[in-house]
N, C-alpha and C. Protein backbone atom coordinates (compact mmCIF):
# COMPACT_ATOMS: atom_id res chain seq x y z
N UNK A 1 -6.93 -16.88 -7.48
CA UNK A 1 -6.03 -16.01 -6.75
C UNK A 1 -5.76 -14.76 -7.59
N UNK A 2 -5.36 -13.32 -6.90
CA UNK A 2 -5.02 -12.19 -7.78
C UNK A 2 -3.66 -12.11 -7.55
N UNK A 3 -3.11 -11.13 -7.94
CA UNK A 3 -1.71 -10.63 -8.39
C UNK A 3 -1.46 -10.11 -6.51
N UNK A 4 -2.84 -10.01 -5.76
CA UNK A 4 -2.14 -8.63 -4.92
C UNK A 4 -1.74 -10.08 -3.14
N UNK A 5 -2.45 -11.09 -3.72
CA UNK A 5 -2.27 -12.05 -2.40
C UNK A 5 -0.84 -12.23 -1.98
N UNK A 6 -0.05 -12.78 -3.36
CA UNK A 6 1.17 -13.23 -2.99
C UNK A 6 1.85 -12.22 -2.36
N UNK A 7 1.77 -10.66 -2.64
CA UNK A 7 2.94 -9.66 -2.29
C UNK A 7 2.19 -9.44 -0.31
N UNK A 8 1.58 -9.72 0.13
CA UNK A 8 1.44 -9.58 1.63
C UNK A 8 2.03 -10.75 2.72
N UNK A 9 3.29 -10.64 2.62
CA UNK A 9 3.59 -11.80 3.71
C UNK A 9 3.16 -11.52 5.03
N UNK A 10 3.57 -12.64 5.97
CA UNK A 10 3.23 -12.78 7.40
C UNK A 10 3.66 -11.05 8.06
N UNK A 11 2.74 -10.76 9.02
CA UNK A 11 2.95 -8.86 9.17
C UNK A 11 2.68 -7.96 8.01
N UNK A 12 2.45 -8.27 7.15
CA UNK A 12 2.31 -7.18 6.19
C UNK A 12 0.83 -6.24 6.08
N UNK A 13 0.28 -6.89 6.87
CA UNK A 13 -1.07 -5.78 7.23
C UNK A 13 -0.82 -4.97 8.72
N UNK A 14 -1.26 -3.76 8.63
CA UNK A 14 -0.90 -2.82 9.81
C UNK A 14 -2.51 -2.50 10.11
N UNK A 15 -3.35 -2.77 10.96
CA UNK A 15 -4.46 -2.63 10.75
C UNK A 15 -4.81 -1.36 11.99
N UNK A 16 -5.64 -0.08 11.72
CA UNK A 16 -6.02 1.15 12.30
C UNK A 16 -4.74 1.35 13.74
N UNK A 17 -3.75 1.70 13.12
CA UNK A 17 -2.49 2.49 13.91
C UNK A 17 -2.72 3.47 13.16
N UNK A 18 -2.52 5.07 14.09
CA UNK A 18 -2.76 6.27 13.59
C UNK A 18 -1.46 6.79 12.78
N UNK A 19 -1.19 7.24 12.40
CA UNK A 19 -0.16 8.17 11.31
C UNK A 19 -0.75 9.61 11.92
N UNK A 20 0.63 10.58 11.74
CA UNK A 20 0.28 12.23 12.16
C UNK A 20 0.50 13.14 10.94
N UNK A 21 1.56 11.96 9.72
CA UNK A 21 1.68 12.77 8.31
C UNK A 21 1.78 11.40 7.53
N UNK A 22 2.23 11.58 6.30
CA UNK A 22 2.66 10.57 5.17
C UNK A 22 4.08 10.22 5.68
N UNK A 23 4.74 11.46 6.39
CA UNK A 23 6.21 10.81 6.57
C UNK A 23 6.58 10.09 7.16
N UNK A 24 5.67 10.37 8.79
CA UNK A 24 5.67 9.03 9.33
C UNK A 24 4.84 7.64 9.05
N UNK A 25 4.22 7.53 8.21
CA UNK A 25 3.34 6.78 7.31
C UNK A 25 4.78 5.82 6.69
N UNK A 26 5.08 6.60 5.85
CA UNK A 26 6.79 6.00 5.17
C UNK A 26 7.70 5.40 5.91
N UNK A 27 7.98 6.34 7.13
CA UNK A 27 9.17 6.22 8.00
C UNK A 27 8.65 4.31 8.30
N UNK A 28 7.15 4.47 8.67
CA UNK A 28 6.63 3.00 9.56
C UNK A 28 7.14 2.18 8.31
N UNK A 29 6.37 2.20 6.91
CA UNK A 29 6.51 1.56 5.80
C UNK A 29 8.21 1.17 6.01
N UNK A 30 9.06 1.89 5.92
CA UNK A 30 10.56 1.83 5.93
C UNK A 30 10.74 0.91 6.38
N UNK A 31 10.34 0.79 8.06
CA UNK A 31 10.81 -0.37 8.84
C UNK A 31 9.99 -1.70 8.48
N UNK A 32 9.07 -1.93 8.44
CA UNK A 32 8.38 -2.72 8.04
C UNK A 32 8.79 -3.77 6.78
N UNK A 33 9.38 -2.85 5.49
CA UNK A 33 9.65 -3.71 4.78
C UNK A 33 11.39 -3.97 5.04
N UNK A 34 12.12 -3.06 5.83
CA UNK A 34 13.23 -3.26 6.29
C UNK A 34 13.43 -5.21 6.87
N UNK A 35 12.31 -5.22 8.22
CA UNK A 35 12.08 -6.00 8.55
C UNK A 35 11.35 -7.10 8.15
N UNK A 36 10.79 -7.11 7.01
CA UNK A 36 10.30 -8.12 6.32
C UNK A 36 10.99 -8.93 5.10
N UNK A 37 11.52 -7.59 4.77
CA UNK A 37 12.42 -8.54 3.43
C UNK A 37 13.61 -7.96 3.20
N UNK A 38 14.31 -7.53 4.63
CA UNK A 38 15.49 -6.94 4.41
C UNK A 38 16.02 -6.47 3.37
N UNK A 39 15.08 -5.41 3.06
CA UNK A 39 15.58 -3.93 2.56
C UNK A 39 15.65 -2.96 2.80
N UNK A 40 16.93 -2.09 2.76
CA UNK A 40 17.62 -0.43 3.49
C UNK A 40 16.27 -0.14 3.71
N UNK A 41 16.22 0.35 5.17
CA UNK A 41 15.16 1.68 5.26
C UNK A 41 15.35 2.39 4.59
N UNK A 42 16.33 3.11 4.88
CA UNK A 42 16.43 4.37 4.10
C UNK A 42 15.98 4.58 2.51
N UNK A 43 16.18 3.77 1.68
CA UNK A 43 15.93 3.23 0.09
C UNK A 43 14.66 3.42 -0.21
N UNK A 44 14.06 2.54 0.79
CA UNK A 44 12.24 2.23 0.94
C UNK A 44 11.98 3.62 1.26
N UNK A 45 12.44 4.34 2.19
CA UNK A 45 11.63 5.27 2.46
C UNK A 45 12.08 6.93 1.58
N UNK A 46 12.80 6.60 0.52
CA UNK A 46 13.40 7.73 0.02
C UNK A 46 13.00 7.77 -0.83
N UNK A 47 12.49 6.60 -1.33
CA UNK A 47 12.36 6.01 -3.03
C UNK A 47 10.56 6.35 -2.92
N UNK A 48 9.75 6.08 -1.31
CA UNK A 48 8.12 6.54 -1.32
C UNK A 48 8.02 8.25 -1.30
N UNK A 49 8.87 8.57 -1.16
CA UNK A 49 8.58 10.03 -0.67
C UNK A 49 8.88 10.99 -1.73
N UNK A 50 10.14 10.40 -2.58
CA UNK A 50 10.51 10.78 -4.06
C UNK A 50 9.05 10.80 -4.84
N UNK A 51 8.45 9.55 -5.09
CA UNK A 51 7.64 9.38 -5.73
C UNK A 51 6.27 10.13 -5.55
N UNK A 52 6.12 10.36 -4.52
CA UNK A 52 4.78 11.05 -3.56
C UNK A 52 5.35 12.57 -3.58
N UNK A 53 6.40 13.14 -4.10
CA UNK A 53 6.56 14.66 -4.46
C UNK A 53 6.65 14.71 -5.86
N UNK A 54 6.36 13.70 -6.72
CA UNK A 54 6.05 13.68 -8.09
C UNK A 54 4.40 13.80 -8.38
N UNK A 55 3.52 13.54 -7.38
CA UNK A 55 2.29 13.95 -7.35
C UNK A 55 1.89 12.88 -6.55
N UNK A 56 0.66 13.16 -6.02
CA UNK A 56 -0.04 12.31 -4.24
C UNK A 56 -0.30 11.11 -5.14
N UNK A 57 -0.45 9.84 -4.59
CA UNK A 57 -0.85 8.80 -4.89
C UNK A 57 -1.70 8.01 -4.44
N UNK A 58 -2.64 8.96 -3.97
CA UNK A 58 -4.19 9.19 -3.47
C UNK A 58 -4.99 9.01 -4.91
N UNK A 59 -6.16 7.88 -4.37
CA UNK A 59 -6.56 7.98 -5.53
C UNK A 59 -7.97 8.17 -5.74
N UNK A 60 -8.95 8.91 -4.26
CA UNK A 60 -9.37 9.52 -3.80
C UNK A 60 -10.46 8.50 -3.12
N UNK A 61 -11.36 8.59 -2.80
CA UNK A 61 -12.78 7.62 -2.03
C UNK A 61 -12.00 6.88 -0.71
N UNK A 62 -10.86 8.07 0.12
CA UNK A 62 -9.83 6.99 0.78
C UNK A 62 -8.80 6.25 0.88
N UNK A 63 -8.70 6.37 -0.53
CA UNK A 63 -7.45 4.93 -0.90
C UNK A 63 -6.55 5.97 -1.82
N UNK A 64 -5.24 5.62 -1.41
CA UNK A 64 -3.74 5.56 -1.68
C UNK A 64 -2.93 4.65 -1.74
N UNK A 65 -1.93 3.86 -3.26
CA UNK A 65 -1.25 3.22 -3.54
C UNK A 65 0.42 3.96 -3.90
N UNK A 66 0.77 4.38 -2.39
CA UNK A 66 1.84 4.69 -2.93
C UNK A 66 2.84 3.75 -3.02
N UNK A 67 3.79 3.94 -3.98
CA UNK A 67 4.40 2.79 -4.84
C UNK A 67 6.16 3.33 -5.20
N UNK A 68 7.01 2.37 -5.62
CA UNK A 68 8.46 2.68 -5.72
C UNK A 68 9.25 1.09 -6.13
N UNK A 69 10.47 1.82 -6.63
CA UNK A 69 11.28 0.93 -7.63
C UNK A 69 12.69 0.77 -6.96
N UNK A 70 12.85 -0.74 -6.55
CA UNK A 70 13.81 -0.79 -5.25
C UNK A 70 14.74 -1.67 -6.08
N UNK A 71 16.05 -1.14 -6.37
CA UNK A 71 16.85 -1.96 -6.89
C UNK A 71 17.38 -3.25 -6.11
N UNK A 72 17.67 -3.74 -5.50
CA UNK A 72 17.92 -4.76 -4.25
C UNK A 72 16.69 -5.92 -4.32
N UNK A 73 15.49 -5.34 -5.07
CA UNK A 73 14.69 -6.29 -4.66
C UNK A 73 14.49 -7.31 -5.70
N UNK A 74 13.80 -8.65 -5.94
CA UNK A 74 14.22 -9.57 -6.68
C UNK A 74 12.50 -9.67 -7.04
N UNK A 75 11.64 -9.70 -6.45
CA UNK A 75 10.04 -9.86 -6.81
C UNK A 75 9.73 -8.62 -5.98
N UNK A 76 7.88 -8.45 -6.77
CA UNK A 76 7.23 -7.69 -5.41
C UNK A 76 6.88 -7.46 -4.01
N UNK A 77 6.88 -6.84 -3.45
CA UNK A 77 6.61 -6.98 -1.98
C UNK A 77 5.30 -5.76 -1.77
N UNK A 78 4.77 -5.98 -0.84
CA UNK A 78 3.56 -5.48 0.07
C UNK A 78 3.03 -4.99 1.21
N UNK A 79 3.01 -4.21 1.26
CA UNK A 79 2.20 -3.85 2.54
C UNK A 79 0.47 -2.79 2.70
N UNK A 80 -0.38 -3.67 3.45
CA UNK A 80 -1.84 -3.16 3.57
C UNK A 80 -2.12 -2.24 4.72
N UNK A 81 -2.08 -0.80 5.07
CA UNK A 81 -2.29 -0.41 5.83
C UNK A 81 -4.09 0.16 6.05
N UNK A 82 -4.67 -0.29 7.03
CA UNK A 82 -5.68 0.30 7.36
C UNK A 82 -5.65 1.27 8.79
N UNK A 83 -5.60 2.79 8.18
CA UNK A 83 -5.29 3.96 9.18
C UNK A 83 -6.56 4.55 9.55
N UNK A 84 -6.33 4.36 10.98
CA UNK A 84 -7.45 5.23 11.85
C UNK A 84 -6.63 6.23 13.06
N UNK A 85 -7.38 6.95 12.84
CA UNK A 85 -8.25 8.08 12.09
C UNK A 85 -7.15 8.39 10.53
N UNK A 86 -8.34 8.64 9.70
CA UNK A 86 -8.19 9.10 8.22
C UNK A 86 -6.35 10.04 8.53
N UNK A 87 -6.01 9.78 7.58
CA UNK A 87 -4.84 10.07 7.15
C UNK A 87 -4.97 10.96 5.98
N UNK A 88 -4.37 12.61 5.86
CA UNK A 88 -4.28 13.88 4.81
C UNK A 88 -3.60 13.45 3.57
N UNK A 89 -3.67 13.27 2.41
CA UNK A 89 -2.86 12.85 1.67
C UNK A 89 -2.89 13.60 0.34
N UNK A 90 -3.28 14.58 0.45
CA UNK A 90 -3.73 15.61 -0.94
C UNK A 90 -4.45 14.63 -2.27
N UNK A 91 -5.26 14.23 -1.59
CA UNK A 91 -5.95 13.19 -2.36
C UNK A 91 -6.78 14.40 -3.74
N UNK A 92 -6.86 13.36 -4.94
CA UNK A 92 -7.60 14.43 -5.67
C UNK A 92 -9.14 14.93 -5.19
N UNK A 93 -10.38 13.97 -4.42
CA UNK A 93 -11.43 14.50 -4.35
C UNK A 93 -11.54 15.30 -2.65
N UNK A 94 -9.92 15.40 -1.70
CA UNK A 94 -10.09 15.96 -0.96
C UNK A 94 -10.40 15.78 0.50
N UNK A 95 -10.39 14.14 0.23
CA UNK A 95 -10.35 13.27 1.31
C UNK A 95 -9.45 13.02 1.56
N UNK A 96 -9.47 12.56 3.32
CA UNK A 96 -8.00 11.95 3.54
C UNK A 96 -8.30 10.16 3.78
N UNK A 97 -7.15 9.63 3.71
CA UNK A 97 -6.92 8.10 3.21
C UNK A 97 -7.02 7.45 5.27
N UNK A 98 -7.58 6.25 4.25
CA UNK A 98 -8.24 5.42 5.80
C UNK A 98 -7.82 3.86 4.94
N UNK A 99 -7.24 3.89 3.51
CA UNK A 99 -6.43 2.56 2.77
C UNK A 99 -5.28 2.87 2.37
N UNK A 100 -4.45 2.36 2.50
CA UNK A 100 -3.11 2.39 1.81
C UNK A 100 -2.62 0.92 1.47
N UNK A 101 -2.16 0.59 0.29
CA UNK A 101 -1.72 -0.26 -0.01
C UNK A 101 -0.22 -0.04 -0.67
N UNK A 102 0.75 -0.52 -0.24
CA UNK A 102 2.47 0.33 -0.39
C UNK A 102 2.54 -0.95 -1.00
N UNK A 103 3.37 -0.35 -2.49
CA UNK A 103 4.17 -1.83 -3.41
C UNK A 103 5.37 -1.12 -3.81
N UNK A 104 5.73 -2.37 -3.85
CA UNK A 104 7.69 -2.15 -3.83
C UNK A 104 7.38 -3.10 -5.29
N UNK A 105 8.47 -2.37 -6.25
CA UNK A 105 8.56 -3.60 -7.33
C UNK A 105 10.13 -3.52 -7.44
N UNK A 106 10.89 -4.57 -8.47
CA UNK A 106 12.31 -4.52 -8.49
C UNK A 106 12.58 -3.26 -9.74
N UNK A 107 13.69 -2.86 -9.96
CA UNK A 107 13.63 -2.02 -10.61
C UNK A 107 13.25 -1.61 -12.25
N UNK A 108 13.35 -3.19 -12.82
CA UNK A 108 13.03 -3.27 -13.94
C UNK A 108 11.69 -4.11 -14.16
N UNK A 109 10.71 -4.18 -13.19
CA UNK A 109 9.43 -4.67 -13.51
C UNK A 109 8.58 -4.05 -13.95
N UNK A 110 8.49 -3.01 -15.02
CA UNK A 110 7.85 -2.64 -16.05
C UNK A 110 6.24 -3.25 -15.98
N UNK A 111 6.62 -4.03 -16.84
CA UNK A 111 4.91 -4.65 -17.23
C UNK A 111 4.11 -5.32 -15.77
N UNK A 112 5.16 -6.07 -14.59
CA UNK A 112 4.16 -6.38 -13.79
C UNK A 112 3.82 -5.27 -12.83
N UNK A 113 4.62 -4.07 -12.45
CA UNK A 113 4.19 -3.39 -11.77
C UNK A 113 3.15 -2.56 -12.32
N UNK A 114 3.27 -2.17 -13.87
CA UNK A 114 1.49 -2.02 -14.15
C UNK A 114 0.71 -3.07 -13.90
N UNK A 115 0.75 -4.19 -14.09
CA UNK A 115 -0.38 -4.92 -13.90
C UNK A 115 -1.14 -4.87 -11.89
N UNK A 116 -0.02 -4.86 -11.34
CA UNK A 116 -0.28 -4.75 -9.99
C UNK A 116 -1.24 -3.25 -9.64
N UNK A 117 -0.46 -2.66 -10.14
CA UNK A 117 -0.93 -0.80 -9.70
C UNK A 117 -2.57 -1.04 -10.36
N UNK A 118 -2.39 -2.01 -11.80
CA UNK A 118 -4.30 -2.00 -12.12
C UNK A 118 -5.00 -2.58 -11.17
N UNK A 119 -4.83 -3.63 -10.78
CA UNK A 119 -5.47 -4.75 -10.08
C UNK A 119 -5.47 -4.31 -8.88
N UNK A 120 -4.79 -3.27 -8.11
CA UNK A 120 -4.88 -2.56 -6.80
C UNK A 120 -5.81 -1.44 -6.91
N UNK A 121 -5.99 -0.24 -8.24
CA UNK A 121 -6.80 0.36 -8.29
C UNK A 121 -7.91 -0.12 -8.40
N UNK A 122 -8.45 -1.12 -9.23
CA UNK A 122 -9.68 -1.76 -9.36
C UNK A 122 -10.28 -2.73 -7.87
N UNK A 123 -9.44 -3.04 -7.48
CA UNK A 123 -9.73 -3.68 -5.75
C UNK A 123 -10.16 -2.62 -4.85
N UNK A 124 -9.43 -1.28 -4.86
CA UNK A 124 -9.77 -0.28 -3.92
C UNK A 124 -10.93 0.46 -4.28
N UNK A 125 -10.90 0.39 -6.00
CA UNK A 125 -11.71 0.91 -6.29
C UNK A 125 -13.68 0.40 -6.26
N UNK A 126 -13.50 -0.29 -6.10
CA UNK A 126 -14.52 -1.03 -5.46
C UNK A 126 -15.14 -0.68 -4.70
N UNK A 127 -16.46 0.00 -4.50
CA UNK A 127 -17.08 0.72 -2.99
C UNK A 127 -17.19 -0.28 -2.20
N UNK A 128 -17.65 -1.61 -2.43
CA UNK A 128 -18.29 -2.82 -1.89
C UNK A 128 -17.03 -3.09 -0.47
N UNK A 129 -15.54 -3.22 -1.59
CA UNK A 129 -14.80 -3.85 -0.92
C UNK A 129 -13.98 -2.88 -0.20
N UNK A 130 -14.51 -1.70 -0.23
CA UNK A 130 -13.55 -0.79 0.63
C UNK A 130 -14.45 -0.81 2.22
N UNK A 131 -16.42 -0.81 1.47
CA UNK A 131 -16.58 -1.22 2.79
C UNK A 131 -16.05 -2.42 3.91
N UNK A 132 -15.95 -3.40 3.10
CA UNK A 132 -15.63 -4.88 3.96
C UNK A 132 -14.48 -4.63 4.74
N UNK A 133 -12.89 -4.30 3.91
CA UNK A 133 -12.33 -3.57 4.35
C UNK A 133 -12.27 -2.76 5.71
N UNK A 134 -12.97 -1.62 5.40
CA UNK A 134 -12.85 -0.72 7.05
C UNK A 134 -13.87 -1.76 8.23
N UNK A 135 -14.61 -2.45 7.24
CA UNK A 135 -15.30 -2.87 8.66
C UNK A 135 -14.83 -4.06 9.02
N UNK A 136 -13.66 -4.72 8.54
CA UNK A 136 -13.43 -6.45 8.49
C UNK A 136 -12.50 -6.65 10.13
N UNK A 137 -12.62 -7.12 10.86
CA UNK A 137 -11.82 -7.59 12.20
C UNK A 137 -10.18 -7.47 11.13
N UNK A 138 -9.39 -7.28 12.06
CA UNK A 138 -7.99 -7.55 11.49
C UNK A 138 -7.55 -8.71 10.93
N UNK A 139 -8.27 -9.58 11.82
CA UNK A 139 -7.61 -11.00 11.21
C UNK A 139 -8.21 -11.37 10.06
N UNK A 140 -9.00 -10.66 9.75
CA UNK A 140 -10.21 -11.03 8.03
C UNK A 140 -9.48 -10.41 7.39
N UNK A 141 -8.46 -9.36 7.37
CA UNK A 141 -8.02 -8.53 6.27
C UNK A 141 -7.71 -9.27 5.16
N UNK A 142 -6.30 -10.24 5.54
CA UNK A 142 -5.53 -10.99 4.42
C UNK A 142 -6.42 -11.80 3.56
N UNK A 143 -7.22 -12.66 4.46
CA UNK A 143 -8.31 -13.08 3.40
C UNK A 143 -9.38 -12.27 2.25
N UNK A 144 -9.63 -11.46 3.17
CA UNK A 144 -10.31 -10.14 2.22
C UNK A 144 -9.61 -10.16 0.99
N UNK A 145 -8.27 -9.54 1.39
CA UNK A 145 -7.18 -8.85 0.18
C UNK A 145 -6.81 -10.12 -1.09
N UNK A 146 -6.57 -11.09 -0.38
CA UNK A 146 -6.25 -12.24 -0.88
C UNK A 146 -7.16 -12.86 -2.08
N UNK A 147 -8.85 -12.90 -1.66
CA UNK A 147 -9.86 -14.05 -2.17
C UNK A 147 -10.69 -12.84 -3.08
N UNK A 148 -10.08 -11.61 -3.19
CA UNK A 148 -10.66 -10.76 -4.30
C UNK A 148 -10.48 -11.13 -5.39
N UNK A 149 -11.82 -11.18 -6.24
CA UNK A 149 -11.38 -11.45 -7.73
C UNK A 149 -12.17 -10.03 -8.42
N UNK A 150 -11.52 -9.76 -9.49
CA UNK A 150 -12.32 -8.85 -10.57
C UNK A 150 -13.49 -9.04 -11.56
């Protein structure tokens, strides 16, 4: 098992729903983890957007891990979005994002939220598995995300 299985509970994949910016990208994220692990929208979505005007969190070939530090929360949480059509994200090579993977850590998880942010770059970063990814039926996602090893 990796670090990134446990943080996707039941709903936590959004599979090709369109987005028109990042904000409503967030705003969805907001509710989502609102409704999943009852935490403030508002928090979730103030705390992604803070972080994403500190520089894009695009990390280009498609994929964006934008990420944030939620005091309220007690472990990590997750969410896998696969957006269709491509999503603008001032990515560095200029693409727009068709992966997003959103992590919430608690506020003092230091060492595991690096370990997560590695193990998410190296998963996305993956050409193999970004293909499987865009091409996987929805219901393959979690397993996808889940049965990755490095």
């Amino acid at each position: 098992m990796n670090l990134i299985a446990p943080l996707l509970g039941d709903g936590g994949i959004v599979a090709d729903q369109p987005f028109s910016s990042k904000k409503k990208l967030f705003e969805h994220a907001a509710d989502l983890f609102e409704s999943l692990y009852g935490l403030r929208r508002q928090e979730v979505f103030d705390n992604l957007f803070e972080r994403e005007r500190l520089g894009s969190t695009a990390l280009g070939y498609g994929v964006a891990i934008p990420h944030g530090r939620i005091k309220s929360l007690k472990q990590a949480a997750g969410a896998f979005y696969r957006i269709k059509p491509p999503l603008e994200f001032d990515s560095p090579d200029g693409l727009p994002i068709n992966l997003c993977f959103i992590l919430l850590v608690p506020q003092d998880a230091n060492e595991m939220h690096l370990q997560i942010l590695g193990e998410l770059a190296q998963m996305l970063g993956d050409a193999g598995m970004r293909e499987r990814l865009l091409a996987a039926e929805t219901a393959d996602l979690h397993k996808l995300l889940a049965t990755w090893t490095h």
